[in-house]
Protein backbone atom coordinates (compact mmCIF):
# COMPACT_ATOMS: atom_id res chain seq x y z
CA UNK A 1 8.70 -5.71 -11.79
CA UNK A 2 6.58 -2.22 -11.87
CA UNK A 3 8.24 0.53 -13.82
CA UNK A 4 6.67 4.36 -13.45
CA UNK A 5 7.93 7.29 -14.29
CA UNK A 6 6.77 11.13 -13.21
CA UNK A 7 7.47 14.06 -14.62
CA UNK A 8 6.25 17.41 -13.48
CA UNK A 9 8.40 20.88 -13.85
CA UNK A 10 10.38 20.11 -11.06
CA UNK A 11 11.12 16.95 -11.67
CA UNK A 12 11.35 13.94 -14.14
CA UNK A 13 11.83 10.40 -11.98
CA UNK A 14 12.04 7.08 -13.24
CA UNK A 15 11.99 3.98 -11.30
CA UNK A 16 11.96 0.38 -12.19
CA UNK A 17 10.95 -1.82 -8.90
CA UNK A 18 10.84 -5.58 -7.90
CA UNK A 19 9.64 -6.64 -4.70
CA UNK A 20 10.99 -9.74 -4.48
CA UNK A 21 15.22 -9.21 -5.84
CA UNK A 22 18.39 -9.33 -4.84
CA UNK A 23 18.95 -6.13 -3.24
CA UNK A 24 20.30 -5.11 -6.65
CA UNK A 25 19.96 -0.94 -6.99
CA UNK A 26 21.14 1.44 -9.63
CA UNK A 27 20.71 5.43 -7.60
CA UNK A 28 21.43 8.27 -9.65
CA UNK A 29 19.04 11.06 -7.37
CA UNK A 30 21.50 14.02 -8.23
CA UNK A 31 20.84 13.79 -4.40
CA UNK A 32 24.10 12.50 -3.16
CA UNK A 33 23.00 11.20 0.29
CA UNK A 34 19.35 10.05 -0.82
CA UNK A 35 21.83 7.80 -3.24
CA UNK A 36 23.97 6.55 -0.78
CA UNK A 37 19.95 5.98 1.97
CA UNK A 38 17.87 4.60 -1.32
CA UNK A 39 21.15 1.92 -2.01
CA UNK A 40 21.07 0.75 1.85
CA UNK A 41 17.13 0.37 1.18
CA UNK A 42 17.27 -1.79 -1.61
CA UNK A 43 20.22 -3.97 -0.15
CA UNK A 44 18.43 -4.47 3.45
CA UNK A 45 14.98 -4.82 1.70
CA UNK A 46 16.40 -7.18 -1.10
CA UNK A 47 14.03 -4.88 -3.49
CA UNK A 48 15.70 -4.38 -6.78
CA UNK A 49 15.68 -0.87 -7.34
CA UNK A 50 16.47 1.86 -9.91
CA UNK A 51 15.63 5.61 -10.20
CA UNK A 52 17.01 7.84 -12.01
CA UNK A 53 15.52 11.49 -11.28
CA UNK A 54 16.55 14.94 -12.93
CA UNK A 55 15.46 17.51 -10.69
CA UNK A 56 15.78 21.06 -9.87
CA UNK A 57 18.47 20.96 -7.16
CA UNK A 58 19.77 24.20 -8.21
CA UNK A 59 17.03 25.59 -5.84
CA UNK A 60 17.11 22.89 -2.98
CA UNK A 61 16.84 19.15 -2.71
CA UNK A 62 13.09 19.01 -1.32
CA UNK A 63 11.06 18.49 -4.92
CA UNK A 64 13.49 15.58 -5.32
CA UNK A 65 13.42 13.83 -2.39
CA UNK A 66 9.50 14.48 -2.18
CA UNK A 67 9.04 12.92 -5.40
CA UNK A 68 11.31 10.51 -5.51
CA UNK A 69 9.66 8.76 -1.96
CA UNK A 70 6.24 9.29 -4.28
CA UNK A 71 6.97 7.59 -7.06
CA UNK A 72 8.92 4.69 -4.88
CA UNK A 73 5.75 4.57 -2.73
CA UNK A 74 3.38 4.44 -6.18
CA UNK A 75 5.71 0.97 -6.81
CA UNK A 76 5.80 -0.39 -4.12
CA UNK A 77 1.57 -0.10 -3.96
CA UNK A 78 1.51 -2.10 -7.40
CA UNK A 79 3.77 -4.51 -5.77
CA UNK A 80 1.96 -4.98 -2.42
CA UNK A 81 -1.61 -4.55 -3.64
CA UNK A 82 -3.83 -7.26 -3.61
CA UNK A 83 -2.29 -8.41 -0.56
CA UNK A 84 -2.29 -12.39 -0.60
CA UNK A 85 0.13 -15.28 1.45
CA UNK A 86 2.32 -12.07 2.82
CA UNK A 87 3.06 -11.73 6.98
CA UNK A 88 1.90 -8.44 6.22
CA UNK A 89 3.49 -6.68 9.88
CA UNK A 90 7.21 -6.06 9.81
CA UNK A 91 9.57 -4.56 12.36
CA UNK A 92 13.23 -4.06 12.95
CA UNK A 93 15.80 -2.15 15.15
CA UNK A 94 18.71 -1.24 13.73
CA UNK A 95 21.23 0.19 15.34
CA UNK A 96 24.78 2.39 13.92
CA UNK A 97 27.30 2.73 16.13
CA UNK A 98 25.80 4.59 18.77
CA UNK A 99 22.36 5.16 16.92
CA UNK A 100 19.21 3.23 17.39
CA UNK A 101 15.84 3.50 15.51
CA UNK A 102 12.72 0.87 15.41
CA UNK A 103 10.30 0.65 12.55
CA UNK A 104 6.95 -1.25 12.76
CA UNK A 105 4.99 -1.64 9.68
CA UNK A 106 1.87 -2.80 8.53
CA UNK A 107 1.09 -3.59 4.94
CA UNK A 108 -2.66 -2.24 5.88
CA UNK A 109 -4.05 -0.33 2.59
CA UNK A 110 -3.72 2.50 5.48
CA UNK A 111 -1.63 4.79 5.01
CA UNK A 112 -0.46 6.85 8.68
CA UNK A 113 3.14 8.14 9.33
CA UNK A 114 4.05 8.69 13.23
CA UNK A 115 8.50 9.77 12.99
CA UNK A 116 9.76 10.89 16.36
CA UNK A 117 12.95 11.21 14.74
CA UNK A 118 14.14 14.92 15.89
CA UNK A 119 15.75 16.31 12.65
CA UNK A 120 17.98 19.50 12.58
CA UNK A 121 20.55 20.63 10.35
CA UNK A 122 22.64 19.31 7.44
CA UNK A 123 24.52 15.87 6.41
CA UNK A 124 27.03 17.38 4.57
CA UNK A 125 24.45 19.28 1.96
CA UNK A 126 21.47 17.34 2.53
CA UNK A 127 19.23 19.11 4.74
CA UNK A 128 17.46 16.65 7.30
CA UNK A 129 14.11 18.05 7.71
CA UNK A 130 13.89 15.87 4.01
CA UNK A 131 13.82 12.39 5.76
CA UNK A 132 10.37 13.38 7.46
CA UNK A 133 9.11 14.10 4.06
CA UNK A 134 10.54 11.36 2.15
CA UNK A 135 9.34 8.28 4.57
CA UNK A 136 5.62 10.78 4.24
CA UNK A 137 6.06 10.42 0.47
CA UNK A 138 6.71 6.38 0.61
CA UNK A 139 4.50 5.47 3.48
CA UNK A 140 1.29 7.50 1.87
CA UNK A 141 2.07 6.07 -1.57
CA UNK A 142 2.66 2.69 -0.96
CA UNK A 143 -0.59 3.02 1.69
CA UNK A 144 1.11 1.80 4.77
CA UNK A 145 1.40 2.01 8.34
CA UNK A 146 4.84 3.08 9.54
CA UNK A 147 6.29 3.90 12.53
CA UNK A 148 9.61 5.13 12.97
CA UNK A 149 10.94 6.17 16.27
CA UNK A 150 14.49 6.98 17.52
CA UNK A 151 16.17 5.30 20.39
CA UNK A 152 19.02 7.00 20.76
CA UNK A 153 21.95 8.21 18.77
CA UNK A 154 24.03 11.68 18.16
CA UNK A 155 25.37 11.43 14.95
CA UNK A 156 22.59 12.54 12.45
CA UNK A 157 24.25 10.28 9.33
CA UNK A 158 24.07 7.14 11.48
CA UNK A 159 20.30 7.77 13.01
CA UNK A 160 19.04 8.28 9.28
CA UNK A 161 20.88 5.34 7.76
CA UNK A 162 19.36 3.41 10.70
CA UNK A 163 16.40 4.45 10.14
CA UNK A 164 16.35 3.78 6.18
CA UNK A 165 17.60 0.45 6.92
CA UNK A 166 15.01 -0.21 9.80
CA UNK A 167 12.47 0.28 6.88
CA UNK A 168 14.02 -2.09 4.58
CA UNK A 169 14.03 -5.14 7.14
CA UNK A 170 10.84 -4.14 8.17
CA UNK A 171 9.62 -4.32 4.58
CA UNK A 172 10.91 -7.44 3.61
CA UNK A 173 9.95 -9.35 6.85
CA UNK A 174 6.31 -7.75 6.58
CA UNK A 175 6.70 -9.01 2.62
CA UNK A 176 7.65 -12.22 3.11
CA UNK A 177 5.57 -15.07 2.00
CA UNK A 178 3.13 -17.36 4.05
CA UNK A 179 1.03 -19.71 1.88
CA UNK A 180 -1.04 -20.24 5.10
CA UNK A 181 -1.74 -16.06 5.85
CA UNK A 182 -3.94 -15.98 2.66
CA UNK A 183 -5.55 -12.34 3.27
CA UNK A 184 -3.90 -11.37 6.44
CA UNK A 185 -7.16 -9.72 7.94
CA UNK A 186 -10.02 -11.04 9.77
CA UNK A 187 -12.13 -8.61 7.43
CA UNK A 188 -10.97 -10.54 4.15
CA UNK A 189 -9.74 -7.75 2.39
CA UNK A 190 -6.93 -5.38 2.37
């Protein structure tokens, strides 16, 4: 289990990660929708996860969510890193109702970010242009490859869940263990 914390004048975050749970999460964001995305992450992952952040949401929601997807991402990298007896690639399509969205992954030490995921407008208070920069914040931090495209879909609650679930299977099939991968990489290191 990794636990970091960060604490800048924006923000204070804690978070206490393990890789391989039970989809166990405690979420108190002050971020009521991250809560309710960063829950459906830990249970489709299986990651335990906690974070607690205090952050200045009296102005907006974006230092939050930015920091929260850093800190996550800083975990996850001490969880991941060396890479040894992992699949390493991951992918999953979820799909909500009438929403669809892939993610491929690859546990690279390479951190990229390609989201065709058009974003506009609110979830209830939660402004959407935030999901961009939250899977930014992980992917970076955690130095991965992700790509998360949208199929389909209308409803702007169901494409986001799908796509923070898509993540989570992604991530644990990418995670799980092969005692006959070794380093996953025909250049022996990651």
């Amino acid at each position: 289990m990794v636990e970091l914390s960060r604490e800048t004048k924006e923000t204070q975050i804690s978070v206490k990660l393990e890789l391989y749970g039970q989809g166990k999460s405690k979420i108190d964001t002050g971020v009521g929708f991250l809560d309710h995305m960063l829950e459906a992450l830990s249970k489709h992952s299986q990651i335990n996860l906690e974070v607690i952040c205090k952050g200045d949401t009296h102005i907006d929601d974006h230092h939050s969510v930015e920091d929260i997807g850093i800190v996550i991402g800083q975990a996850l990298k001490r969880e991941l890193y060396p890479i040894n007896n992992i699949e390493r690639y991951g992918n999953a399509t979820i799909v909500m109702d009438e929403a669809s969205v892939t993610c491929d992954l690859d546990i690279s030490n390479r951190p990229f970010l390609v989201f065709k995921m058009p974003m506009e407008g609110k979830v209830g208070s939660f402004d959407v242009e935030l999901v961009e920069e939250f899977f930014r914040a992980i992917t970076f931090n955690a130095s991965m490859t992700v790509h998360l495209i949208c199929n389909r879909g209308t409803n702007k609650h169901h494409r986001i869940e799908a796509a923070f679930k898509a993540l989570a299977v992604a991530l644990r099939r990418g995670t799980t263990i092969n005692e006959n991968a070794g380093i996953p990489s025909t250049k022996g290191i990651l």
